[in-house]
C-alpha atoms as a PDB file:
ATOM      1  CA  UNK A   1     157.487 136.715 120.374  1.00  0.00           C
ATOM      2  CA  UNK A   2     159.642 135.167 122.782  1.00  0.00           C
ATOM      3  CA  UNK A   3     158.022 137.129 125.627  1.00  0.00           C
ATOM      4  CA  UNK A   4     155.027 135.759 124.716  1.00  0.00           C
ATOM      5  CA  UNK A   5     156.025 132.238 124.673  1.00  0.00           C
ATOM      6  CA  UNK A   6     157.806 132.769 127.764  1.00  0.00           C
ATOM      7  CA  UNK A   7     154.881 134.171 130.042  1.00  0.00           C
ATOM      8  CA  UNK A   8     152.914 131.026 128.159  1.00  0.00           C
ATOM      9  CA  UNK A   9     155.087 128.356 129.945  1.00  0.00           C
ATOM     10  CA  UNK A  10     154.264 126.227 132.635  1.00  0.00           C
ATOM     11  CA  UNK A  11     155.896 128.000 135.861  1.00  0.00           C
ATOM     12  CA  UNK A  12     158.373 125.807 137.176  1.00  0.00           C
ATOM     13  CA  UNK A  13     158.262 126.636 140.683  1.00  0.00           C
ATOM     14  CA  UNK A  14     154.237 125.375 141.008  1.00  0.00           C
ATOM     15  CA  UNK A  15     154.171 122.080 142.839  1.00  0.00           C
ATOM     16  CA  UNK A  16     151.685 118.930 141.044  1.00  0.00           C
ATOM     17  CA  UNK A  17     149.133 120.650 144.686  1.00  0.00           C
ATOM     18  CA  UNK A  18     148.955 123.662 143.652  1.00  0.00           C
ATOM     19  CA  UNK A  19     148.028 122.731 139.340  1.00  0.00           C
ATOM     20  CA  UNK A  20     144.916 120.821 140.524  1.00  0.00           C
ATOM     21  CA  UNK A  21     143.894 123.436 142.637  1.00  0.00           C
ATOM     22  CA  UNK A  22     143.972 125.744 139.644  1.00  0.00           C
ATOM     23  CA  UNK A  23     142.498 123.590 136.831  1.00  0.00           C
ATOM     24  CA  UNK A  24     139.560 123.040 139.978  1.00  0.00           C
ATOM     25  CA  UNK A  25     139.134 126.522 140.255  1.00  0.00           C
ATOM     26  CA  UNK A  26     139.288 127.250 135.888  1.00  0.00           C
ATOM     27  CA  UNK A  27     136.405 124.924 136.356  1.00  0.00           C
ATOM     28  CA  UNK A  28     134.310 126.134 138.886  1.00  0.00           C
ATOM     29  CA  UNK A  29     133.113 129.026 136.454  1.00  0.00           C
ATOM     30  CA  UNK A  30     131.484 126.271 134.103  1.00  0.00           C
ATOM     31  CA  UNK A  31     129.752 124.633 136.962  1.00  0.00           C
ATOM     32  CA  UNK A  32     128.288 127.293 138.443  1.00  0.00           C
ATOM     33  CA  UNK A  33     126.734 128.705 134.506  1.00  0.00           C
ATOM     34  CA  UNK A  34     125.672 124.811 134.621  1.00  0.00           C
ATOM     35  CA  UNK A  35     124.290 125.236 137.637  1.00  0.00           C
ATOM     36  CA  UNK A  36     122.483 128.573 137.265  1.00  0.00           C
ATOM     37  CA  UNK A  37     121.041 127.637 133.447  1.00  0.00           C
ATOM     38  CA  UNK A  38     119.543 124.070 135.134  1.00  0.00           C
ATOM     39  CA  UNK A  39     118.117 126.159 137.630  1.00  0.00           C
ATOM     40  CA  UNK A  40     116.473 129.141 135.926  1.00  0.00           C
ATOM     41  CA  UNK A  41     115.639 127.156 132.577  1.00  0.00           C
ATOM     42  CA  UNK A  42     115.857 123.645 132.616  1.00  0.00           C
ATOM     43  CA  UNK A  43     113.929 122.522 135.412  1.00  0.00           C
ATOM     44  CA  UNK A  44     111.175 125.451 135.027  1.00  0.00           C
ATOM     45  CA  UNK A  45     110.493 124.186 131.403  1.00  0.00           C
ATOM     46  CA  UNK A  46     110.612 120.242 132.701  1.00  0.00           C
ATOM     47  CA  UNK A  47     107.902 121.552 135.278  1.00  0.00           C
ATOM     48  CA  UNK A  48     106.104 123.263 132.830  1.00  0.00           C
ATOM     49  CA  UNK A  49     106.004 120.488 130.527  1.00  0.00           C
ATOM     50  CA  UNK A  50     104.948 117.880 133.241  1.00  0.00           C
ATOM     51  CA  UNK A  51     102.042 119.943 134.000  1.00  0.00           C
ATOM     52  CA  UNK A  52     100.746 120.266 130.401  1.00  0.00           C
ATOM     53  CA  UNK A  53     100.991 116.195 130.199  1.00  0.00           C
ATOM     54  CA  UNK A  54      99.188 115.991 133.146  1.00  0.00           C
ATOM     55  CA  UNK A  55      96.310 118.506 131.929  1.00  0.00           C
ATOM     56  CA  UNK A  56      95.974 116.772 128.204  1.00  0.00           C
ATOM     57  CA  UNK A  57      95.737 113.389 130.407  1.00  0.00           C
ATOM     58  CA  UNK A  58      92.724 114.207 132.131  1.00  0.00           C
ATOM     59  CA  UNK A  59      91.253 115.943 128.746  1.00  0.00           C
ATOM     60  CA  UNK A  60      87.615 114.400 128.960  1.00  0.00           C
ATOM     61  CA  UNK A  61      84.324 114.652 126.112  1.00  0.00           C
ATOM     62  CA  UNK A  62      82.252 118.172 126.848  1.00  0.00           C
ATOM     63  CA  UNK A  63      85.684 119.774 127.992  1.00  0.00           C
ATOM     64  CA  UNK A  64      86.641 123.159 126.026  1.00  0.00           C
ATOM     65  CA  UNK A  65      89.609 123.461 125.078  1.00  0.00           C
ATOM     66  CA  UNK A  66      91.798 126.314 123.486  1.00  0.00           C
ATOM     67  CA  UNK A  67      94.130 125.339 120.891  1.00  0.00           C
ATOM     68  CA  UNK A  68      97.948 126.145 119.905  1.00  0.00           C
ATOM     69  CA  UNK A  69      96.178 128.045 116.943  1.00  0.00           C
ATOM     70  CA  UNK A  70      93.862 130.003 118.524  1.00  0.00           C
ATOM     71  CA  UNK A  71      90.549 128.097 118.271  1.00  0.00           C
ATOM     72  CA  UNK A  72      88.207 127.086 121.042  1.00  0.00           C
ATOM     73  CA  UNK A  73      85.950 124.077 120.596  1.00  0.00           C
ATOM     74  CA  UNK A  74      84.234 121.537 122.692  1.00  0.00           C
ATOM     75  CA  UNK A  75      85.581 117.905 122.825  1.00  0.00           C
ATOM     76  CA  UNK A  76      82.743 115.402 121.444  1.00  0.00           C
ATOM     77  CA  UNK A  77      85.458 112.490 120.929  1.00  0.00           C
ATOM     78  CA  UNK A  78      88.879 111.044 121.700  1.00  0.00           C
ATOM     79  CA  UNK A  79      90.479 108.529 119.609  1.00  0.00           C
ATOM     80  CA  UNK A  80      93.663 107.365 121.996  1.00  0.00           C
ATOM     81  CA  UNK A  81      95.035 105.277 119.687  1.00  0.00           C
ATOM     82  CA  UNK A  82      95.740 107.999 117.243  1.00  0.00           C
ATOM     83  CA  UNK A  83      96.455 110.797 120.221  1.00  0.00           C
ATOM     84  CA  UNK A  84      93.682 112.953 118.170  1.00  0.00           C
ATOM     85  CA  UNK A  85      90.603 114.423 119.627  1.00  0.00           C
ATOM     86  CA  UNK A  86      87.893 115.719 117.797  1.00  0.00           C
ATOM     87  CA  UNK A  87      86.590 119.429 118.554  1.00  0.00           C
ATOM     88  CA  UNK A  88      83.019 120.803 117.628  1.00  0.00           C
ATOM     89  CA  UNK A  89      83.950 124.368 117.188  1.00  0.00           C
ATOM     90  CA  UNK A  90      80.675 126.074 115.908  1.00  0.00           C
ATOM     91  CA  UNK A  91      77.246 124.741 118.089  1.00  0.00           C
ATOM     92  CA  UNK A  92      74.843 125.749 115.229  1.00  0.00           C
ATOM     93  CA  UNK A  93      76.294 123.720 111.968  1.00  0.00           C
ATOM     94  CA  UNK A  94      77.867 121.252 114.360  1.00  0.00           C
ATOM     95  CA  UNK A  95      81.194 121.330 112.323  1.00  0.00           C
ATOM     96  CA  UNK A  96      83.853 119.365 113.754  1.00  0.00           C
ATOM     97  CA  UNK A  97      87.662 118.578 113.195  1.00  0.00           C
ATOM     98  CA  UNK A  98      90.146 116.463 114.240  1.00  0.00           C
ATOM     99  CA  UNK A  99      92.969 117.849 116.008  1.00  0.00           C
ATOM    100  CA  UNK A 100      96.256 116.369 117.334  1.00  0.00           C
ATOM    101  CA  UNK A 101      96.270 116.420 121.457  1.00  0.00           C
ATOM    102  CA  UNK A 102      99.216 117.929 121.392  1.00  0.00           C
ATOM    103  CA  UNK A 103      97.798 121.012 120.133  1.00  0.00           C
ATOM    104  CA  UNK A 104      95.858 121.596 123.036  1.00  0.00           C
ATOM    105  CA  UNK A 105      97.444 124.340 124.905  1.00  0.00           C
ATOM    106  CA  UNK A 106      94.808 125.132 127.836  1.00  0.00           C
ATOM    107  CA  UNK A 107      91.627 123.806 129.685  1.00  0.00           C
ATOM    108  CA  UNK A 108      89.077 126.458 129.483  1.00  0.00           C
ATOM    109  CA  UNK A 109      86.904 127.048 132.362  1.00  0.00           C
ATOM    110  CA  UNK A 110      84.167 124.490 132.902  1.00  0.00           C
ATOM    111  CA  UNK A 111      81.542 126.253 134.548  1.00  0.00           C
ATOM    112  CA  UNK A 112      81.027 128.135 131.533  1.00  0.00           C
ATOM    113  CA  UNK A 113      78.256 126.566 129.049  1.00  0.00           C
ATOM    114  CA  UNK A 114      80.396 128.324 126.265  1.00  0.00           C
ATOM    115  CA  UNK A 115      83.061 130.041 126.949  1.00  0.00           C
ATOM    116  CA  UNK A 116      83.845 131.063 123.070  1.00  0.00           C
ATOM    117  CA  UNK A 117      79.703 132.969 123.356  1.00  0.00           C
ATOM    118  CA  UNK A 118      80.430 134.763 126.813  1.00  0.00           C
ATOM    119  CA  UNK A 119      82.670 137.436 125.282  1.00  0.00           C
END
């Protein structure tokens, strides 16, 4: 036990230079993981998320859409005020529903009369 507490102690011979150096370099590991997870996950998913604001910006009406569930409709209205837009997802019975705009997850192509009847 007293080994133990012995290598545990401050070294006397270190000079006040030579601490700072170390407790800089116990701390360079933490910067650089920092670093590395900004890097590789942070900023990618800030990117990411930029560019899906950007797309359900410029949603218009007659745009299809895919949502976070799976369903492709045509947008016949947008009500800002409530951040909803309202889908027409089958052409014959007309049915519609109202869907947040956040769970719009991609533009579909809009060269395509129907995209959802091409397959």
């Amino acid at each position: 036990m007293l080994n133990l507490m012995i290598l545990m102690a401050p070294n006397a011979t270190t000079t006040q230079g030579q601490g700072s150096t170390n407790a800089l370099a116990a701390l360079l590991p933490f910067i650089l993981i920092f670093f590395v997870m900004w890097f590789f996950i942070i900023r990618p998913q800030s990117k990411k998320q930029k560019e899906l604001q950007k797309m359900l910006d410029n949603v218009k009406v007659n745009d299809w859409v895919l949502t976070n569930g799976g369903i492709i409709g045509r947008v016949t209205a947008l009500k800002p005020e409530k951040n909803v837009v309202v889908l027409e997802i089958d052409d014959n019975n007309h049915v519609r529903v109202e869907f947040q705009k956040s769970a719009i997850v991609a533009l579909l192509n809009k060269n395509e009369s129907n995209p959802a009847s091409a397959s």
